[in-house]
Protein backbone atom coordinates (compact mmCIF):
# COMPACT_ATOMS: atom_id res chain seq x y z
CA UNK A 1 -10.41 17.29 5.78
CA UNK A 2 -7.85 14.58 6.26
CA UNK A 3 -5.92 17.18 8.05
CA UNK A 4 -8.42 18.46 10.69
CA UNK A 5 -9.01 14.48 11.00
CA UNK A 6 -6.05 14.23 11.77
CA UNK A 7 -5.32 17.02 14.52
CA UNK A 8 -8.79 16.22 15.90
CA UNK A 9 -7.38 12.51 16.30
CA UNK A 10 -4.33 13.54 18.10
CA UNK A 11 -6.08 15.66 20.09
CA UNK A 12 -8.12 12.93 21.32
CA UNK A 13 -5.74 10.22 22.01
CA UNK A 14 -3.52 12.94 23.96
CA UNK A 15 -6.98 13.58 25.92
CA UNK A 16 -6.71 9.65 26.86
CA UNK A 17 -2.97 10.26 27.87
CA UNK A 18 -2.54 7.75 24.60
CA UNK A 19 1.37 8.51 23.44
CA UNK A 20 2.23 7.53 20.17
CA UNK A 21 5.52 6.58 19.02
CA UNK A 22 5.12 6.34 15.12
CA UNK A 23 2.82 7.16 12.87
CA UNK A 24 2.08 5.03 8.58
CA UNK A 25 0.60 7.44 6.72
CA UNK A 26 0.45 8.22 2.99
CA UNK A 27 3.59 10.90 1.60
CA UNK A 28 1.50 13.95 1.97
CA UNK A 29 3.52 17.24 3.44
CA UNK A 30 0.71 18.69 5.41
CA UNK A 31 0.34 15.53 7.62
CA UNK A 32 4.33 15.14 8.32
CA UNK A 33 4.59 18.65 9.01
CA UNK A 34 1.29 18.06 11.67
CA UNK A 35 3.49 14.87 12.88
CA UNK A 36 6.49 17.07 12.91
CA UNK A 37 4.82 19.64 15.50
CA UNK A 38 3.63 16.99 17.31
CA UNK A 39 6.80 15.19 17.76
CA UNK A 40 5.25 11.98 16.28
CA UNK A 41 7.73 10.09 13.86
CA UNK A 42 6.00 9.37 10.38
CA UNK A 43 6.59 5.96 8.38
CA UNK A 44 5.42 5.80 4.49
CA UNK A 45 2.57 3.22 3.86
CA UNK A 46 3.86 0.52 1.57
CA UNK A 47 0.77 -0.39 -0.07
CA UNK A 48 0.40 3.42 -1.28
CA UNK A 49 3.80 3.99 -2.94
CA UNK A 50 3.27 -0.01 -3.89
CA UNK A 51 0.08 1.13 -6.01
CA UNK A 52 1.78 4.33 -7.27
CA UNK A 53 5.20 2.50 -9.17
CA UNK A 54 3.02 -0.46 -10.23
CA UNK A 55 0.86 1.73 -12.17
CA UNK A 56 3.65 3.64 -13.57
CA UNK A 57 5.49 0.39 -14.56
CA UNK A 58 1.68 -0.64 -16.39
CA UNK A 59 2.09 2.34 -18.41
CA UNK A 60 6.09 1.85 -19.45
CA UNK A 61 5.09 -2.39 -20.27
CA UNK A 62 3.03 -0.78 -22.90
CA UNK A 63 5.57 0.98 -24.71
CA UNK A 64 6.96 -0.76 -27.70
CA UNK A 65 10.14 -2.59 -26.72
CA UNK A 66 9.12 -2.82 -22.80
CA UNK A 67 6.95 -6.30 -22.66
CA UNK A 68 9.21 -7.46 -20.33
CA UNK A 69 8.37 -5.19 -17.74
CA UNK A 70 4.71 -6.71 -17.50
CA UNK A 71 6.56 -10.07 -16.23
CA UNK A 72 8.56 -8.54 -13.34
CA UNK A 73 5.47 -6.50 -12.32
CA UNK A 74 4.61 -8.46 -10.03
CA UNK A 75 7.72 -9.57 -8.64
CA UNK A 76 9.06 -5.82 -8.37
CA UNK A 77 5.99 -5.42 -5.84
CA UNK A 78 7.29 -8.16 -3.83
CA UNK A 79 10.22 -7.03 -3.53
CA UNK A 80 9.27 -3.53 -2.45
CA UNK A 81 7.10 -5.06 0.62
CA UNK A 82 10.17 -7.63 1.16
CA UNK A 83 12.69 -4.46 1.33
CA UNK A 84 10.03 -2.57 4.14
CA UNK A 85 9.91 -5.54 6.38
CA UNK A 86 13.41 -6.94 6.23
CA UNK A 87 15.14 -3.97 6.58
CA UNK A 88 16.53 -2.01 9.85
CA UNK A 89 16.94 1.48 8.76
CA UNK A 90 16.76 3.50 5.91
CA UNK A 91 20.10 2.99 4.62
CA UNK A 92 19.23 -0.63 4.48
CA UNK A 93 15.94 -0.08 2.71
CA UNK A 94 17.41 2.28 0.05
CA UNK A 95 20.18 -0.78 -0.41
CA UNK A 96 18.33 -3.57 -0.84
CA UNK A 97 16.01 -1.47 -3.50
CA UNK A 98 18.39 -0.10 -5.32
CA UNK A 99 19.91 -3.56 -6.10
CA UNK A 100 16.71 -4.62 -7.56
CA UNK A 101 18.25 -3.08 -11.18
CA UNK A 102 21.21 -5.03 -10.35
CA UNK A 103 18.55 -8.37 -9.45
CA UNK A 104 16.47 -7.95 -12.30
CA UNK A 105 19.83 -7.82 -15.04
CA UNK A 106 20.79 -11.67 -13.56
CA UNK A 107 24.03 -9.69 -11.64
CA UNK A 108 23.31 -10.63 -7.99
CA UNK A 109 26.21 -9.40 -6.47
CA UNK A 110 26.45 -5.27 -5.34
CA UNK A 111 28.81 -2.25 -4.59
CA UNK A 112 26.39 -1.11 -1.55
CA UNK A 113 28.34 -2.63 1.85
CA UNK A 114 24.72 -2.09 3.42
CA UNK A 115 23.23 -5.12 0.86
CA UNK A 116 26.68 -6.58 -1.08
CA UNK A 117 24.70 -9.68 -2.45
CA UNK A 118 21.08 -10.71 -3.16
CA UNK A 119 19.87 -13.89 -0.09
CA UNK A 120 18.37 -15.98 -2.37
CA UNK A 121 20.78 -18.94 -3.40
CA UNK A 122 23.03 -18.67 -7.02
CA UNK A 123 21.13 -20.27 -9.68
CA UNK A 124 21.93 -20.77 -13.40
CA UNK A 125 19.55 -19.12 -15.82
CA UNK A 126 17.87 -21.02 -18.82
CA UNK A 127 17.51 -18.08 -20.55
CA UNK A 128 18.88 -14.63 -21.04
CA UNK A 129 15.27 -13.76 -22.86
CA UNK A 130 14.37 -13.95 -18.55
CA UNK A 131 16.08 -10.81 -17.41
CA UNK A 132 16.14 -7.42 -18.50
CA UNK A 133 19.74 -6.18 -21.14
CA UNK A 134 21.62 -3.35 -20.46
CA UNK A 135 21.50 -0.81 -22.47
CA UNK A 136 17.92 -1.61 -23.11
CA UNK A 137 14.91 1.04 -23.33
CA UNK A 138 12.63 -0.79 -20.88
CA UNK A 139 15.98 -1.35 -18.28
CA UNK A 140 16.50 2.48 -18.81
CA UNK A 141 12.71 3.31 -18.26
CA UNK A 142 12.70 1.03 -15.09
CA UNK A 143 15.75 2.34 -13.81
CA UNK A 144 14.90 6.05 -13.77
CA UNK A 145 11.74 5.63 -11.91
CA UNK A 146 12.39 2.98 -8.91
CA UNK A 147 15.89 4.92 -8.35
CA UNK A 148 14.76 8.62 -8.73
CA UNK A 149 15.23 11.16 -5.99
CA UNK A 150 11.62 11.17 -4.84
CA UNK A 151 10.94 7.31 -4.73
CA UNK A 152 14.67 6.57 -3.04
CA UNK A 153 13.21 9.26 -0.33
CA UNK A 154 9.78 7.54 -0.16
CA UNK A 155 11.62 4.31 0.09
CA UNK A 156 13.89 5.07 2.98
CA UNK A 157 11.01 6.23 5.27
CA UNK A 158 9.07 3.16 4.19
CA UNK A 159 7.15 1.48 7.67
CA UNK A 160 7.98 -1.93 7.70
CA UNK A 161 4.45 -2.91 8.86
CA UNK A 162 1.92 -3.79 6.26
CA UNK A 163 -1.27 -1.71 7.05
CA UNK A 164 -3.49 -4.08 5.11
CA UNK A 165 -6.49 -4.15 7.71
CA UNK A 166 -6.69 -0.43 7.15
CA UNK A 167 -6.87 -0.38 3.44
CA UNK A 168 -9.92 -2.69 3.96
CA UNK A 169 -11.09 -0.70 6.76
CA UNK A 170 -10.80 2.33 3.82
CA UNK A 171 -12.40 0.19 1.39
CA UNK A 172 -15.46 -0.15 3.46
CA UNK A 173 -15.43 3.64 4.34
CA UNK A 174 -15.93 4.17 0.59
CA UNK A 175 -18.93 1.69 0.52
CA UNK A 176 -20.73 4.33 3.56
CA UNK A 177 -19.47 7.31 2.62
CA UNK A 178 -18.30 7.12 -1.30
CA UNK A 179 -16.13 10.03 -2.12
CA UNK A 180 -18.15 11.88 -4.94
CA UNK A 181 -20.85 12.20 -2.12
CA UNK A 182 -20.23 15.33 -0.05
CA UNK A 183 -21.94 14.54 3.76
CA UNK A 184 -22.07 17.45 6.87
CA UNK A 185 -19.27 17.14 9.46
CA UNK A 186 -22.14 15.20 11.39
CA UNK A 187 -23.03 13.10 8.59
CA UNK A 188 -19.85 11.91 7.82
CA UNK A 189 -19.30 11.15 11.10
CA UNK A 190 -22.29 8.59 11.59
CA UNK A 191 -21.26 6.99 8.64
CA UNK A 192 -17.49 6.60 10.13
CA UNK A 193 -19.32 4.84 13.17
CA UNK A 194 -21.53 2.99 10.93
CA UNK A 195 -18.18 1.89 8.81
CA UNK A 196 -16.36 0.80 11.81
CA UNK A 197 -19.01 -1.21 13.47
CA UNK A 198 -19.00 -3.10 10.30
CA UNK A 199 -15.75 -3.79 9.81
CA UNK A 200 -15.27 -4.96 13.61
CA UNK A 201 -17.97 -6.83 13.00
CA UNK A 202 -16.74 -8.96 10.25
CA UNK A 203 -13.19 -8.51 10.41
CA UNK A 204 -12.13 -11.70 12.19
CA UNK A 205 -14.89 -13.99 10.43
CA UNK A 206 -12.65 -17.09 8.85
CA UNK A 207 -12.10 -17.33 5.27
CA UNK A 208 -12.60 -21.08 3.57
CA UNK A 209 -8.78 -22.65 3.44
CA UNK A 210 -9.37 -24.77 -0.02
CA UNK A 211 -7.31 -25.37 -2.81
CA UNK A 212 -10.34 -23.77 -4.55
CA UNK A 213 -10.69 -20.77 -2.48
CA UNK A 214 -11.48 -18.42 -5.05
CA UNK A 215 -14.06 -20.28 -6.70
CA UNK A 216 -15.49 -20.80 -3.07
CA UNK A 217 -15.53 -17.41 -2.53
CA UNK A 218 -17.31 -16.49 -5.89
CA UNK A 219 -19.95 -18.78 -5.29
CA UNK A 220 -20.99 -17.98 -1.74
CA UNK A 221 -21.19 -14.13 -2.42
CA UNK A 222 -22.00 -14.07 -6.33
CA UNK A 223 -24.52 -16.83 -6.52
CA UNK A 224 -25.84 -17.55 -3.24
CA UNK A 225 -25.61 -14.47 -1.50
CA UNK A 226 -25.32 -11.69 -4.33
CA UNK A 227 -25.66 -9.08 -0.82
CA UNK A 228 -23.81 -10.50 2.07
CA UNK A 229 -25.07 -7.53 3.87
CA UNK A 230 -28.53 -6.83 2.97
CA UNK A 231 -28.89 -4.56 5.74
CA UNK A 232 -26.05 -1.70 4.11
CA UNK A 233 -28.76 -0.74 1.74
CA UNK A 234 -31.29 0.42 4.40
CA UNK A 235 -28.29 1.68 6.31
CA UNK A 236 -27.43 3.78 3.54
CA UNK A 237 -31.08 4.93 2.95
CA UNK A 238 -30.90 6.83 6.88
CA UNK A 239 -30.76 10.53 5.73
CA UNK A 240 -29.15 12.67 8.57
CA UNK A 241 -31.46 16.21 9.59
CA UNK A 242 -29.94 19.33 7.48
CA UNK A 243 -29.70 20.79 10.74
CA UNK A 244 -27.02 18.74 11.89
């Protein structure tokens, strides 16, 4: 599906003389090599090979002797969103990640001429118990997955714009059209309309700007509004003919 989506897409935009230059996508070979034909140059989403290490990295803080992972979870996604968008080719990307083992042992300072030192100013740790040892399990665990062959590849290609308004444009998809459902080609096409109205239609409401924003947040739409959008249930309720 996501591949005749995708060549139906192109052939669209081409039909509105619409040229593109670059394309964020998920790693997935049938889409670059459809890119690839079309002469379109593919980036790697950030958020998707984001979600992919930090789930790995859940599993390794579990192991016995690896705690310390768990703290520089979320720092370690940081960084990876920090490398994409401050970075001006590929050679700088796979640079600046790569020191991250060097970052995360307290040595700041690296044999790569594309990234020699960390930008962040020289401080003096309080305690060694902060950073990772070497010849630890948890540095060795860490170390083979964010420099293997396959993430170093993901990483170089890595688009240094975040496509966040698209992973909540995906979320809502999912809330019209959830994936254990199987829809007609028609069906699932209403639904992407349906999806999209939606999400123009609330995408550029303002969000409170407290101190106490989540708490705001939780009260509006779990005590005063439990459905912000009563109307999605009787949206959802519209069967489609079978002969469509």
């Amino acid at each position: 599906m996501e591949h005749e989506g995708l060549q139906r897409s192109l052939d669209l935009l081409a039909d509105h003389h619409v040229e593109l230059e670059c394309m964020v996508t998920n790693p997935c070979s049938q889409i670059q090599s459809v890119l690839h034909d079309n002469n379109i140059k593919q980036a790697n989403n950030v958020c998707h090979l984001e979600k992919g290490l930090s789930k790995k990295l859940e599993k390794i803080s579990q192991d016995k002797g690896c705690q310390i992972v768990k703290q520089w979870l979320q720092s370690i996604k940081k960084y990876m969103y920090w490398t994409a968008a401050s970075s001006q080719s590929g050679e700088e990307r796979v640079a600046k990640w790569t020191s991250l083992i060097n970052h995360i042992q307290d040595v700041h300072t690296h044999d790569n001429t594309a990234y020699p030192q960390c930008d962040h100013p020289v401080w003096v740790s309080k305690s060694r118990n902060e950073w990772f040892l070497p010849g630890t399990k948890a540095l060795a665990k860490v170390e083979k997955l964010l420099t293997s062959e396959h993430v170093l590849k993901d990483v170089e290609n890595l688009s240094p714009h975040f496509p966040t308004s698209l992973e909540s444009f995906s979320g809502v998809i999912q809330r019209f059209a959830p994936k254990n459902m199987v829809y007609p080609y028609i069906g699932m096409l209403c639904r992407l309309y349906l999806a999209a109205m939606h999400f123009n239609e609330n995408v550029t409401q303002a969000s409170a700007s407290t101190g106490y924003v989540t708490s705001l947040m939780s009260l509006l739409f779990d005590k005063v509004f439990p459905d912000p959008y009563p109307y999605m249930e009787e949206l959802l309720k519209i069967s489609i003919p079978e002969s469509l």
